[in-house]
N, C-alpha and C. Protein backbone atom coordinates (compact mmCIF):
# COMPACT_ATOMS: atom_id res chain seq x y z
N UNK A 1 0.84 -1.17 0.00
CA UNK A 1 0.00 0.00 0.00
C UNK A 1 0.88 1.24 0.00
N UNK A 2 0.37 1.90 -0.30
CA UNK A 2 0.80 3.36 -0.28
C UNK A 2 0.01 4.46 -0.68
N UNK A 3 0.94 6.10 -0.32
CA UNK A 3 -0.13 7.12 0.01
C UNK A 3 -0.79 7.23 -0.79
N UNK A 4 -2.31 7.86 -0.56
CA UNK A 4 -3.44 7.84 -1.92
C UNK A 4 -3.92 6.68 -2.00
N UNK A 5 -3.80 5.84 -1.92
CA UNK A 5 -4.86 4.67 -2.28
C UNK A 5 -5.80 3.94 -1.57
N UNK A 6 -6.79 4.08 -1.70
CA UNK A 6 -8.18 3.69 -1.45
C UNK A 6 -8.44 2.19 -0.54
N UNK A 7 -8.68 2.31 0.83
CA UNK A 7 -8.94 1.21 1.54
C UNK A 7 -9.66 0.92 2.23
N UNK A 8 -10.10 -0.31 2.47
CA UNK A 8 -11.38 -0.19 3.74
C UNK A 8 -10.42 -0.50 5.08
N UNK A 9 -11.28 -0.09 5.79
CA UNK A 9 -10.49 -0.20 7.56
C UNK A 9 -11.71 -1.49 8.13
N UNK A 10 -10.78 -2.27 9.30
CA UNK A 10 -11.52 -3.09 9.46
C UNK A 10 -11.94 -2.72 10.58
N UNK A 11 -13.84 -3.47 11.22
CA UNK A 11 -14.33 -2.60 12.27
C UNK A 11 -13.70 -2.95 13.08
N UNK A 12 -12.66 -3.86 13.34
CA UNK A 12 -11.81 -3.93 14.30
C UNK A 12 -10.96 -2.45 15.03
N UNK A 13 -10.61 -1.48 14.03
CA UNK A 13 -10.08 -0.35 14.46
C UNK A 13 -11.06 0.93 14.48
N UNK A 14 -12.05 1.13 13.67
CA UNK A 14 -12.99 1.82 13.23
C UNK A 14 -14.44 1.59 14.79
N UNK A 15 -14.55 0.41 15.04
CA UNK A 15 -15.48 0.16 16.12
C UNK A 15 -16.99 0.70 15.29
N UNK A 16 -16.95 0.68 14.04
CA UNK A 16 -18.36 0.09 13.41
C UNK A 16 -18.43 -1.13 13.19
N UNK A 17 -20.04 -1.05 12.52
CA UNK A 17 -20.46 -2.19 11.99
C UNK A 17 -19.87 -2.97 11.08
N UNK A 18 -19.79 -2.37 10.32
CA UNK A 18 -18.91 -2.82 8.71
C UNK A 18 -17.76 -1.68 8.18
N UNK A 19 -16.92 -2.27 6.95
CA UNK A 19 -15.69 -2.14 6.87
C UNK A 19 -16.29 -0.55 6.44
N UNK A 20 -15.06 0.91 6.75
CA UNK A 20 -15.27 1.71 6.46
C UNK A 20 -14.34 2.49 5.20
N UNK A 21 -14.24 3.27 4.36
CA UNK A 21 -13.65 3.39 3.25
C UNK A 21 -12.93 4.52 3.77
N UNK A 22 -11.28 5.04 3.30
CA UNK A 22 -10.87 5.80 3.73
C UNK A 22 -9.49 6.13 2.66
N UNK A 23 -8.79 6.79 3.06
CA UNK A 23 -7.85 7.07 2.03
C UNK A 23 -6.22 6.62 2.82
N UNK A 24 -5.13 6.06 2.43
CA UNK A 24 -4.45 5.90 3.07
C UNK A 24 -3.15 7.30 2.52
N UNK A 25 -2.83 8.00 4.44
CA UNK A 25 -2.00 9.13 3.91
C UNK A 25 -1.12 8.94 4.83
N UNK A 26 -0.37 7.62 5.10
CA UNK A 26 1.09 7.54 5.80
C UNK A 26 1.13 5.74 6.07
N UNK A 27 2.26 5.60 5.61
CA UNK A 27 2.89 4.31 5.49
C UNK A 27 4.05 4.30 6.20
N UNK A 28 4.02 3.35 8.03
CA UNK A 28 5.30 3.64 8.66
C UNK A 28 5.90 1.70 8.78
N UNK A 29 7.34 1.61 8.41
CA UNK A 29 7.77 0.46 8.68
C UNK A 29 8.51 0.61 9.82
N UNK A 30 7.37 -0.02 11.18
CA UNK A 30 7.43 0.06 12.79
C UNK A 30 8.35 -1.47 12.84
N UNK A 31 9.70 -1.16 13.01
CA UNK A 31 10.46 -2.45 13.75
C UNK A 31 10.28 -2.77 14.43
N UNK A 32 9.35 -2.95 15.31
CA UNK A 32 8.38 -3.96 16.52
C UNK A 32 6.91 -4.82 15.95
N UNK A 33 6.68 -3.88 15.15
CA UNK A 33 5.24 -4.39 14.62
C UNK A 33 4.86 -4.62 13.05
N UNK A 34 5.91 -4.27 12.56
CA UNK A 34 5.95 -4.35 11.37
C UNK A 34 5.05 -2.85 10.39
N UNK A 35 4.37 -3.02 9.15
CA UNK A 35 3.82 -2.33 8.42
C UNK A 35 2.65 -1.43 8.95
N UNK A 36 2.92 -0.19 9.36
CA UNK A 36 1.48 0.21 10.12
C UNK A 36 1.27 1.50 9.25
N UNK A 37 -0.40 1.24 8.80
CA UNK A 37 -0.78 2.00 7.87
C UNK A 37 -1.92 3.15 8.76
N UNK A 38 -1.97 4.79 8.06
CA UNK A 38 -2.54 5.58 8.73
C UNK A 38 -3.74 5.91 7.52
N UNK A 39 -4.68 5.96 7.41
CA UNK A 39 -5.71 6.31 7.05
C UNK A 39 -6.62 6.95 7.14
N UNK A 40 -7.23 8.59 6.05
CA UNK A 40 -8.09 9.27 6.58
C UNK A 40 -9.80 8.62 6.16
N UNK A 41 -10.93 8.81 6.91
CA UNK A 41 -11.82 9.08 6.21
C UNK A 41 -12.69 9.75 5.58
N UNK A 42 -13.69 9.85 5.03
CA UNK A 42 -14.25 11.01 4.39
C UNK A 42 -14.52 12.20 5.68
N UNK A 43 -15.22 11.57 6.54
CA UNK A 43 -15.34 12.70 7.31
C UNK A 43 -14.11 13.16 8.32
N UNK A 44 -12.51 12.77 8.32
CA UNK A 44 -11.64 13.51 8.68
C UNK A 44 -11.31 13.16 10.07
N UNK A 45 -11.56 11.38 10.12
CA UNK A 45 -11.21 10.92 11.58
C UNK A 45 -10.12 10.30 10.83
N UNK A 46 -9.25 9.96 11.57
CA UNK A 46 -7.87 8.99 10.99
C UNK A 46 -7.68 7.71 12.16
N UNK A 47 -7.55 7.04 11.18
CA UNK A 47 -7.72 5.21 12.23
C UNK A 47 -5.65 4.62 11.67
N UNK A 48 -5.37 4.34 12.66
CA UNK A 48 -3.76 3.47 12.18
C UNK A 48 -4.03 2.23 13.14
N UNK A 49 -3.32 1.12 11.94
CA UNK A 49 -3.06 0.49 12.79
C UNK A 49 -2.08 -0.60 11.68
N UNK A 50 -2.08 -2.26 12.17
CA UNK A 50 -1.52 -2.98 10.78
C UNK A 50 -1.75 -3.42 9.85
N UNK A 51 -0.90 -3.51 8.85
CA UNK A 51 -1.56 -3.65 7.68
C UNK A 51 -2.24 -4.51 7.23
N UNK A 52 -2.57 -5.71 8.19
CA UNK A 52 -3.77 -6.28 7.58
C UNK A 52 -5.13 -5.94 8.43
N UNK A 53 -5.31 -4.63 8.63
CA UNK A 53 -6.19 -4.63 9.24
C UNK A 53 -6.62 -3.97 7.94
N UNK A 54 -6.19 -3.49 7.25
CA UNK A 54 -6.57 -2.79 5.71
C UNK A 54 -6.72 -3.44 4.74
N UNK A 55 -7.77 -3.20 3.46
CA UNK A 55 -7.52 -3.71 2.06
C UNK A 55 -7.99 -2.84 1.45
N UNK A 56 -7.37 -3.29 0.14
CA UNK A 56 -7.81 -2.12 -1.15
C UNK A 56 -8.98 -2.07 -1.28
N UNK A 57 -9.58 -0.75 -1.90
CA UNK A 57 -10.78 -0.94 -2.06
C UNK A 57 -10.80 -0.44 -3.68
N UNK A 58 -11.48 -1.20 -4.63
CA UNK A 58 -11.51 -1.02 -5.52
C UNK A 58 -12.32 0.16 -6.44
């Protein structure tokens, strides 16, 4: 992944119902945890966490 591209967040980090769509605007490679992706959404909350808590959204 990387910046700009289109992902859903899982309600695991989001604490909705279902997956939410967001934009990803920071990609950090955390040497403890590996790939942790930061993501805005439309309305301008930002959720991080790892990267498989993310997928593309087409």
């Amino acid at each position: 992944m990387a910046r700009g591209d289109k992902v859903f967040i899982s309600p695991d980090v989001t604490h909705q119902k279902d997956w939410v769509e967001g934009k990803v605007i920071d990609v950090e490679n955390n040497p403890f945890v590996g790939v942790v992706i930061s993501a805005q959404t439309d309305d301008g909350n930002i959720f991080f966490d790892r990267e498989y808590k993310f997928k593309y959204a087409l």
